[in-house]
Every structure is written in structure tokens, then in C-alpha cells.
Protein backbone atom coordinates (compact mmCIF):
# COMPACT_ATOMS: atom_id res chain seq x y z
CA UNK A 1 -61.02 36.13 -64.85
CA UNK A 2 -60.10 32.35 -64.86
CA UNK A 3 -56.85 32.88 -62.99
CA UNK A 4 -58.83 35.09 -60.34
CA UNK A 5 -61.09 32.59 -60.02
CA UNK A 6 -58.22 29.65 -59.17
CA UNK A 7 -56.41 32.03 -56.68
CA UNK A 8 -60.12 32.84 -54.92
CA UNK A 9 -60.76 28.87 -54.87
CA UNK A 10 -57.36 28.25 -53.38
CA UNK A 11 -57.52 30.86 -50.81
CA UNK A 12 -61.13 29.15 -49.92
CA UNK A 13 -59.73 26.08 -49.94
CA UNK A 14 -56.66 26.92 -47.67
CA UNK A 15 -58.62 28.32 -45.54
CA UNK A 16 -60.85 25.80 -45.05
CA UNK A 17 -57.77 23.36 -44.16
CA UNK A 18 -56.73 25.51 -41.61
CA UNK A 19 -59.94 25.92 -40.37
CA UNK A 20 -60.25 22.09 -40.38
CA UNK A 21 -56.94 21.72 -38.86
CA UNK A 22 -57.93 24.28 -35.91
CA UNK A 23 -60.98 22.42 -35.24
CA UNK A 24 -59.67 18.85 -34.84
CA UNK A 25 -56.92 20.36 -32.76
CA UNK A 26 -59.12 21.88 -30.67
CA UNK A 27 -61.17 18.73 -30.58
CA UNK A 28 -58.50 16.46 -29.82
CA UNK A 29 -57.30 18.80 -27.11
CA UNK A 30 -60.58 18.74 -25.39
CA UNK A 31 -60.57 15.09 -25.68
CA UNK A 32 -56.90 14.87 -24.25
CA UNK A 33 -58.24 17.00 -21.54
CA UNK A 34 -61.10 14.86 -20.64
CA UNK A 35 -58.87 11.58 -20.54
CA UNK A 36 -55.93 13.06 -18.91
CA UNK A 37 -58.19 14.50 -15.83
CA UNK A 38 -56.60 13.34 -12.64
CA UNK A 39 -57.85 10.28 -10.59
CA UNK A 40 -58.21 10.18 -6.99
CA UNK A 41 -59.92 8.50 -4.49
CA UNK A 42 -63.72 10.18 -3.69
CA UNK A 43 -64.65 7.61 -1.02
CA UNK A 44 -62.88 6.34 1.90
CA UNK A 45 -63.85 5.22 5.77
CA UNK A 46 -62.08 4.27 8.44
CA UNK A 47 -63.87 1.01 10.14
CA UNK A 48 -60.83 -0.42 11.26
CA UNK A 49 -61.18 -2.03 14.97
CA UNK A 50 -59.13 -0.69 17.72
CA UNK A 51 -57.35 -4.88 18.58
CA UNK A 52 -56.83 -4.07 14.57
CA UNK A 53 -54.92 -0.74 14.98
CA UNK A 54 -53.17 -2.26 18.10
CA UNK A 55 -51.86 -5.57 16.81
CA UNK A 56 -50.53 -4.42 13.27
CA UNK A 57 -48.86 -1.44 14.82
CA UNK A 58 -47.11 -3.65 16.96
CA UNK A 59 -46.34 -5.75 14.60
CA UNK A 60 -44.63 -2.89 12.25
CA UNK A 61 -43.14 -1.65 15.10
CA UNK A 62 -41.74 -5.31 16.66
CA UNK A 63 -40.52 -5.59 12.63
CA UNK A 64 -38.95 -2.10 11.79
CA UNK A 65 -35.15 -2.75 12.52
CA UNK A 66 -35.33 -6.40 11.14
CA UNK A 67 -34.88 -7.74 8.13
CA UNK A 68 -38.49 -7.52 6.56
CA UNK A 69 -40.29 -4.58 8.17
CA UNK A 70 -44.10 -4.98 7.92
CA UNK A 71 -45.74 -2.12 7.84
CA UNK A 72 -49.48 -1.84 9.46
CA UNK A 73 -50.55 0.44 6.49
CA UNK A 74 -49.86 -2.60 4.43
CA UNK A 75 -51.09 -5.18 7.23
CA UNK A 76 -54.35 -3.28 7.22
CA UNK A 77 -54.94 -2.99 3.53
CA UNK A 78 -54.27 -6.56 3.89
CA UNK A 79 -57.17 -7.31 6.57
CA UNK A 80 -59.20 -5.38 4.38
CA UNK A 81 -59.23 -6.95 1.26
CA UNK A 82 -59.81 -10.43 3.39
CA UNK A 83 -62.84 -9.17 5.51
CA UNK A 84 -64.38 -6.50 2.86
CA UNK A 85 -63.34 -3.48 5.13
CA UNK A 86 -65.78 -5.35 7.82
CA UNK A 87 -63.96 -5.83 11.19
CA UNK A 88 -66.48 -6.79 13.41
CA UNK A 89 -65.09 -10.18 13.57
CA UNK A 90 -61.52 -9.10 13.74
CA UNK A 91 -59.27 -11.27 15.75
CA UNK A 92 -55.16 -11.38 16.21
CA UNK A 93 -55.35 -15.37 14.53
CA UNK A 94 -56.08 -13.07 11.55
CA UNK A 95 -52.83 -11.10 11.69
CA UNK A 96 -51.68 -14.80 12.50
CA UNK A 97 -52.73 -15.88 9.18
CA UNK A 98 -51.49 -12.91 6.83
CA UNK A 99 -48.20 -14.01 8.30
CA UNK A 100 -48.12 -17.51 7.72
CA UNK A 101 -49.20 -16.66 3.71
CA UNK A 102 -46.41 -14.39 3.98
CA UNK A 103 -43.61 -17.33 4.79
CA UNK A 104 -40.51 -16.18 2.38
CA UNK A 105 -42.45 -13.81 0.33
CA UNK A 106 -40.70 -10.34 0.73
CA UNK A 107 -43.70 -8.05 1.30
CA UNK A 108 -47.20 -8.16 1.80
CA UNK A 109 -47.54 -6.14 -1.79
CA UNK A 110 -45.90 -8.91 -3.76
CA UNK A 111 -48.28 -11.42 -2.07
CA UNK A 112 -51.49 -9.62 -2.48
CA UNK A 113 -50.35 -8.48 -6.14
CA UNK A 114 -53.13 -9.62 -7.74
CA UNK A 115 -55.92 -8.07 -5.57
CA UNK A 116 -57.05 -5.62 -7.40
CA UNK A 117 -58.35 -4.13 -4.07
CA UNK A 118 -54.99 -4.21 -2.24
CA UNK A 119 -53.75 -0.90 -3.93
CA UNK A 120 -56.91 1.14 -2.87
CA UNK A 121 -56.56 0.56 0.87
CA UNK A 122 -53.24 0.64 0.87
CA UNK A 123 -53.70 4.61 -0.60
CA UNK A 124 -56.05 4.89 2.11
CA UNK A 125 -54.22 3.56 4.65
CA UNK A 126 -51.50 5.46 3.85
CA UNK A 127 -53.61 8.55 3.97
CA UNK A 128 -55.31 8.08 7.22
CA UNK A 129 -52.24 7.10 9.09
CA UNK A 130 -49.43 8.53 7.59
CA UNK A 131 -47.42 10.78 10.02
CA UNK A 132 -48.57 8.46 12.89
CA UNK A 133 -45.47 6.29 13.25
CA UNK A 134 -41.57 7.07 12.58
CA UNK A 135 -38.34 7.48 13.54
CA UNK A 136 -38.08 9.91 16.56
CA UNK A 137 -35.82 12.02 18.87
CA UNK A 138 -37.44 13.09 21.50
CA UNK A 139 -36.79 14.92 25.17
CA UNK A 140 -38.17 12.26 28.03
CA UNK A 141 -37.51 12.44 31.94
CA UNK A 142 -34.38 10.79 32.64
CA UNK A 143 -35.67 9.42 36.46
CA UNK A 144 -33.62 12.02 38.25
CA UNK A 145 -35.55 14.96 37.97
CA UNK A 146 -34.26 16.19 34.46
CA UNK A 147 -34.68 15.58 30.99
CA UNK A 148 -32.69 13.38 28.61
CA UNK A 149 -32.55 12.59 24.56
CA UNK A 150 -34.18 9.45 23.33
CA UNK A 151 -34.36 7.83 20.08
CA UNK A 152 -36.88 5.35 18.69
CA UNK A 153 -39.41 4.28 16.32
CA UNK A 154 -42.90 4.10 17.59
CA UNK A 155 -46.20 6.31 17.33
CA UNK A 156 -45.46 9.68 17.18
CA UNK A 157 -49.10 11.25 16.67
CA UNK A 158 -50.59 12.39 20.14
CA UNK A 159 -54.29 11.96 21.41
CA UNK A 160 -55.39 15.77 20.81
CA UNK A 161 -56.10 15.93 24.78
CA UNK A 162 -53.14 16.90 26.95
CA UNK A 163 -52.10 14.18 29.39
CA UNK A 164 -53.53 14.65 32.83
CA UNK A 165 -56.85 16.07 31.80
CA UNK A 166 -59.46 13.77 31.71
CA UNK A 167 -62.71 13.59 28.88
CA UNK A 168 -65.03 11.22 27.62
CA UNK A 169 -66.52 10.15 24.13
CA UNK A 170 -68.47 8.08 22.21
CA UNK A 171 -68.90 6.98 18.38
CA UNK A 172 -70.90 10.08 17.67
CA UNK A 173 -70.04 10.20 14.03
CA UNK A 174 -72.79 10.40 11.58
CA UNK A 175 -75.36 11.76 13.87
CA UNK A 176 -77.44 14.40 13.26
CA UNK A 177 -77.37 18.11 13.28
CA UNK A 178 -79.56 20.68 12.84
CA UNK A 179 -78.37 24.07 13.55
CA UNK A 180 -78.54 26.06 10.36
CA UNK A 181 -79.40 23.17 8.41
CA UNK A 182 -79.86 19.24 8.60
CA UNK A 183 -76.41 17.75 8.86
CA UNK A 184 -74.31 14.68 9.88
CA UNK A 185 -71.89 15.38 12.89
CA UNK A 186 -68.22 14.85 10.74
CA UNK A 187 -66.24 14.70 14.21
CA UNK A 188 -65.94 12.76 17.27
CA UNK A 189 -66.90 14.89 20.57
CA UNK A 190 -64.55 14.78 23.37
CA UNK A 191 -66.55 16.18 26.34
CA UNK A 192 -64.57 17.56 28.95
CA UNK A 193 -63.74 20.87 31.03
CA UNK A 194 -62.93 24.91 29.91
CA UNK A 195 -59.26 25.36 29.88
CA UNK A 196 -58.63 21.89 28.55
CA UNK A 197 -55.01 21.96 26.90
CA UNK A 198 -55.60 21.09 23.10
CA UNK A 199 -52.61 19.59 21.25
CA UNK A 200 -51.95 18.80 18.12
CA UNK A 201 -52.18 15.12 16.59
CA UNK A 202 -49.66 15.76 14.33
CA UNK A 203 -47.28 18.75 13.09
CA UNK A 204 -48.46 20.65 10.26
CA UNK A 205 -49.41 24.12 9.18
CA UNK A 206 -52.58 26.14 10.60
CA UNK A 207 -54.75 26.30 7.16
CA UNK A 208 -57.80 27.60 8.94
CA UNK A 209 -58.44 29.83 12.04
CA UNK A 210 -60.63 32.42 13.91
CA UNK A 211 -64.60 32.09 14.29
CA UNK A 212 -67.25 29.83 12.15
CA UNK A 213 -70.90 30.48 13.09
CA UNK A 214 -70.85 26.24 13.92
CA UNK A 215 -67.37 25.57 15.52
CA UNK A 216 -66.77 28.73 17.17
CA UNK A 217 -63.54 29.57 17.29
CA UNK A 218 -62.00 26.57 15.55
CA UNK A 219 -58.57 25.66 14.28
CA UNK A 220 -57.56 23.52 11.39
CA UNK A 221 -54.07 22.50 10.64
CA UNK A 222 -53.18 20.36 7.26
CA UNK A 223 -49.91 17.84 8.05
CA UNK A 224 -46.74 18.41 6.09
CA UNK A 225 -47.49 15.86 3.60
CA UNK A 226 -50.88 17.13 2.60
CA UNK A 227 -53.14 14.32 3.25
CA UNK A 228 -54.47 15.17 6.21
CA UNK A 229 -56.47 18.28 7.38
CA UNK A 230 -57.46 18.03 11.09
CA UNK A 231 -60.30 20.16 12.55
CA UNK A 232 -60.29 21.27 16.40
CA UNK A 233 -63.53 23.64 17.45
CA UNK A 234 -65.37 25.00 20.25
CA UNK A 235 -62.35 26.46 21.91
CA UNK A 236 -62.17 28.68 25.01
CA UNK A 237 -64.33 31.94 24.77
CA UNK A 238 -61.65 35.40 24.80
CA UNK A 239 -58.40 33.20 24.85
CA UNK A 240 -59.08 30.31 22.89
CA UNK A 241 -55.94 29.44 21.62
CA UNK A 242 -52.29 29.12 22.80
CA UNK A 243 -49.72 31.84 22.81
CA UNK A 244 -48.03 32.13 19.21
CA UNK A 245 -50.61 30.09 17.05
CA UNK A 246 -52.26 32.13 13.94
CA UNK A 247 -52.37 31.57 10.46
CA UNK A 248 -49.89 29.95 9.06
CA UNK A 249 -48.28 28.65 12.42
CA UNK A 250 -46.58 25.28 11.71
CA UNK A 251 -46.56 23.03 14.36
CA UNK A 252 -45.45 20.37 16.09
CA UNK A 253 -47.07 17.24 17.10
CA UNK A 254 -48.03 16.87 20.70
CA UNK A 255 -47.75 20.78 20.59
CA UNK A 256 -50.40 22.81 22.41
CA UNK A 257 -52.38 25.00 20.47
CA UNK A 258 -55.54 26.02 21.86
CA UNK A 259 -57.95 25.19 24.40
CA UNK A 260 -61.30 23.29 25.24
CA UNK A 261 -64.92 25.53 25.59
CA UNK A 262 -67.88 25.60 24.18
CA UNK A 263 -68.15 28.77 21.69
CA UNK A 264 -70.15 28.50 18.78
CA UNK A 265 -73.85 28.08 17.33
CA UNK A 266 -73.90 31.74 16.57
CA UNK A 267 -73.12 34.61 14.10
CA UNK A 268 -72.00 36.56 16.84
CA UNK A 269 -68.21 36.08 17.30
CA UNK A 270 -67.27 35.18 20.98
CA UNK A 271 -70.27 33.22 21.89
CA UNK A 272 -70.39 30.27 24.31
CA UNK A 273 -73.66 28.55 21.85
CA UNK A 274 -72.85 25.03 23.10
CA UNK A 275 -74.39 23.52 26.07
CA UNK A 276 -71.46 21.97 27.47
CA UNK A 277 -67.75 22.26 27.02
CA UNK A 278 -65.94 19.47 24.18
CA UNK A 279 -63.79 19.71 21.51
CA UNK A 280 -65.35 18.77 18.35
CA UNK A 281 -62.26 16.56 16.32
CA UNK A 282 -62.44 16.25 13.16
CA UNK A 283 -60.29 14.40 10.42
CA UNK A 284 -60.53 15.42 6.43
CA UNK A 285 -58.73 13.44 4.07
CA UNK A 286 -57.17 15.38 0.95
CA UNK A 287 -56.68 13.38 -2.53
CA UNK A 288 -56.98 16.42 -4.61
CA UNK A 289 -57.07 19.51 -3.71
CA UNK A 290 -60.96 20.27 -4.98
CA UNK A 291 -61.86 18.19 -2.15
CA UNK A 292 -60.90 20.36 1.03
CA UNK A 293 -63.79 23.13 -0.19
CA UNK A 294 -65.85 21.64 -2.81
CA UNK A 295 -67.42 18.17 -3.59
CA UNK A 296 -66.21 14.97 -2.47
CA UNK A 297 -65.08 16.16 0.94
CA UNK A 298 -63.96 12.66 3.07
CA UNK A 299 -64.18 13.06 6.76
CA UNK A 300 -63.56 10.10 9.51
CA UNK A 301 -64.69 8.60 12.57
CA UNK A 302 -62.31 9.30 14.49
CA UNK A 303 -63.52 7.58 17.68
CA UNK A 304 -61.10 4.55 17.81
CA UNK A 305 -58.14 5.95 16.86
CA UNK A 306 -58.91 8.93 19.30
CA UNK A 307 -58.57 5.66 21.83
CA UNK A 308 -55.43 4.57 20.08
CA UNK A 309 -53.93 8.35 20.29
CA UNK A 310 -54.69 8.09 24.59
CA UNK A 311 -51.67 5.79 24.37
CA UNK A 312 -49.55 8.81 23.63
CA UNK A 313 -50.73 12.02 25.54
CA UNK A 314 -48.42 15.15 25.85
CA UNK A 315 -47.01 16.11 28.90
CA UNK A 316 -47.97 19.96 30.05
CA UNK A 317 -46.58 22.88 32.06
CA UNK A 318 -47.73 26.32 33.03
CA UNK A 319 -44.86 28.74 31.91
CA UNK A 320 -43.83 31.94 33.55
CA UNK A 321 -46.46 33.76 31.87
CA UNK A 322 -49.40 31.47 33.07
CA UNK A 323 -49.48 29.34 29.38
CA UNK A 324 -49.92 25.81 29.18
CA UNK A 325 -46.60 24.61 27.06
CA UNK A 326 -45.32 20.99 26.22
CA UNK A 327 -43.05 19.47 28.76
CA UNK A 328 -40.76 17.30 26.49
CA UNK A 329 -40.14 18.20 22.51
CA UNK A 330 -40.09 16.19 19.67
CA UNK A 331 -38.59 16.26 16.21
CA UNK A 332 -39.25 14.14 13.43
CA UNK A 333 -37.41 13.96 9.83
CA UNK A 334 -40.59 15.10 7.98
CA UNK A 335 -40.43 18.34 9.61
CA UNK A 336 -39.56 21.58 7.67
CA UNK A 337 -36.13 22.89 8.79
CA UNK A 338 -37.59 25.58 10.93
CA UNK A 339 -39.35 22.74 13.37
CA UNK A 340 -35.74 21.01 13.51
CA UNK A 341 -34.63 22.43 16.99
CA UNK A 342 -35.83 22.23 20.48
CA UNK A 343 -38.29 24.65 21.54
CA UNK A 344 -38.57 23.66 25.48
């Protein structure tokens, strides 16, 4: 009786070890969980000044085949940790002055190393304006009548209107909606005329496409990196985007992919519910990948770098089949192998 006693305490006891055991496993795993969940930015806004986006991408430009290249992501995180992200004081003596601090100091990181700020905007930065400048080669008009290959460094991201086409905008961001519920306007409107070739800002893939009840038929194309998922609706009514584009489509910038009109503001697919013809532009930022859908969504105002992008507007043609088509192709290094050819 005693020894089946012992062996009935033991196997209690055992068990409650492993029981024990389990627990602060399971514990501990929950806690590793918890303090190993990712990080990643929730809030960002692009105030930056258009003299701002000007002068320090002149400057990185003016710098990128010398010794010390400054780069305007890092110029503008910069800026921002001097001025608080507030440029409505902004002036070029600025820019001026970040250079003079610089003197023999390699990079602007190693002289703003101790802001603890400096690393935030320049993730930001970098986010926003990524794919906008690099190294290029590029088809241009050689003066005689035919085309030619160029190489360069220099903006490479194209206003999302097709050159010779005029519009119009203003700062609309923020302002209010109301159809199917209470809203702020996360685009920049550019008001213009049905048929308006839409390109694309930037090369990427087409993430989202077809009708929304708000932005009509509506197109939105993530770049190659990720970071960026850019929003173009209201297109044409019946033929609202160009030939080839669907799902999945990867593009290139400065390519055309759909046209301007004024469908939306209805359940009913096909519907012109706008009162006058614009492309709605939008710009989402992507930290994590929770973000594009679900909380924490980041979107832009987009209205002064849509005024920096009119500095770099495609070139169109109609092609035999009555299609608007870029003139002159472009290929850039962060391009997937399939976009590494001409097209045109």
C-alpha cells in the first residue's frame, strides 16, 4: 500500500512539473510574442514646401557623381528636425546652412546622429519619395525627327497627367465628404477633360482594379519596393483604362494606363456620379502590411508634389489602333526583368 502510495505521489508530482513547465512556456511565449511584435511607423505627413522639394533635389542631383552625394531624402529629414516638420518659413539660406554644418563631415546622418528625430523622417522620407529619383536610360528626341538613348540621373517619377493636356488643382486634402458616410477627401483632385491620358507616377504592379461605389472605376498600383500604393479614380465611363492594363499588370513609370472621367458615386457599375470630370490621386504609404486594409492607413497630400511631378510629364501618341501610348520609354534598375526592354 505504501509503495502504491509513493508511485501515485510521484506520478502527481511529475505531472504537475510538466504541467508547470507547459504553462511558463506558454507564458513566456506569449510574452516573447508581445515584445517581439513588429514596429512601424503609424503616422506620417507630407508638409514639405514645394522651394523645399525643388532645392534639395537639386542639390542631390548637382551632388550624385561627386564625391559626397547628398541625398534630398536625407536633406529633408534634415529640414525637418530643424523646423519641427513646419515649412512655412522655408527658405534656400536654410539648405545654405545644413551645408555649412556639414563642412568635412561625410554625411548628413553622421552629423545629425544624435537627433533622435533624424531617423524617423528619414524612414519617411524615404517612403514618400523613394522611386522618384535614379539612374536612368531613357528614349528622348534626338532634334532630327527620331529618337535617341540617353542616360542620366534625375527625377524619374512622372506627374500622373500626360504632357499636353492641361488640368487644374488645389490643396483639397482633408476636406470633407459625405457620400455614404462623413469622410475626409484622402486625394488631391486634378480637374480636367474625358479622355485625359492617365500615367503612371511610378512603375509598379496593379494591386487594385475595376469599380468602387466612390471612385468608380479606379486603379491602384503598389511600386516595386512596397512602400507606396498609388490610387487613380473616376476614370472614363465604358473604356476607362488603357489597352493591356488588368490585375496584376506591372508597369512602367510615365506609362499610360487609363483615362480621366467622372464615374462613380454609385452602386451601379458604369455610372458617370461625379459632376465634373478629375482624377482623384491618391498616395498610401505601406509600413506593414496591416495598414493597406485595416487600421493605421497613411494617405498624403499630394498637392505639391503633384506640382513637382508637372516638371516631368510623359510624352503621348495615338497608335494604329486609336490608343493613347507613351512616346519615349524608360527603364530603370529597380525594375523586374520583364520591364527591362523597350516597349515603343
Amino acid at each position: 500500500m505504501i509503495i502504491r502510495l509513493q508511485k501515485r505521489r510521484l506520478i502527481f508530482f511529475t505531472f504537475m512539473i510538466t504541467l508547470t513547465i507547459f504553462a511558463l512556456a506558454f507564458l513566456f511565449g506569449i510574452k516573447a510574442t508581445q515584445t517581439g511584435k513588429k514596429e512601424y511607423i503609424k503616422w506620417a505627413e507630407m508638409k514639405v514646401c514645394l522651394q523645399a522639394l525643388e532645392d534639395t533635389m537639386s542639390l542631390d542631383i548637382e551632388t550624385y557623381d561627386k564625391l559626397y552625394h547628398i541625398s534630398w531624402i536625407d536633406s529633408l529629414s534634415y529640414l525637418a528636425c530643424k523646423n519641427g516638420n513646419n515649412w512655412s518659413s522655408y527658405s534656400s539660406d536654410d539648405l545654405d546652412e545644413m551645408l555649412t554644418e556639414l563642412g568635412d563631415i561625410y554625411t548628413v546622418e553622421d552629423l545629425m546622429g544624435d537627433n533622435k528625430y533624424f531617423s524617423y523622417y528619414k524612414e519617411t522620407f524615404s517612403a514618400m519619395l523613394g522611386g522618384f529619383l535614379s539612374e536612368y536610360e531613357k528614349q528622348a528626341p534626338d532634334g532630327e525627327g527620331g529618337e535617341k538613348i540617353v542616360s542620366g540621373y534625375g527625377l524619374v517619377a512622372y506627374s500622373p497627367i500626360a504632357e499636353g493636356f492641361s488640368y487644374s488643382h488645389y490643396d483639397d486634402f482633408g476636406n470633407g465628404r459625405s457620400y455614404g458616410y462623413r469622410r475626409k477627401h484622402l486625394g488631391n483632385d486634378l480637374m480636367g477633360y474625358v479622355g485625359t491620358p492617365v500615367v503612371a507616377v511610378e512603375g509598379g504592379t496593379v494591386e487594385s482594379f475595376g469599380w468602387n461605389r466612390y471612385g468608380g472605376w479606379r486603379l491602384g498600383i503598389r511600386s516595386f519596393d512596397g512602400k507606396r500604393s498609388y490610387y487613380y479614380a473616376h476614370l472614363r465611363k465604358d473604356k476607362p483604362y488603357a489597352e493591356g492594363i488588368e490585375l496584376g499588370s506591372k508597369v512602367k513609370a510615365g506609362q499610360v494606363i487609363g483615362y480621366m472621367g467622372m464615374t462613380g458615386y454609385s452602386d451601379t457599375e458604369n455610372v458617370n456620379g461625379m459632376s465634373a470630370p478629375h482624377l482623384h490621386f491618391g498616395l498610401q504609404l505601406i509600413f506593414d502590411e496591416s495598414q493597406k486594409e485595416g487600421t493605421n492607413q497613411i494617405w498624403l497630400d499630394m498637392y505639391n508634389i503633384v506640382k513637382l511631378l508637372s516638371k516631368n510629364r510623359a510624352t503621348v501618341t495615338k497608335n494604329e489602333d486609336g490608343h493613347y501610348v507613351r512616346k519615349y520609354d524608360i527603364i530603370l534598375k529597380s525594375y523586374p526583368d520583364s520591364l527591362q526592354k523597350y516597349f515603343y
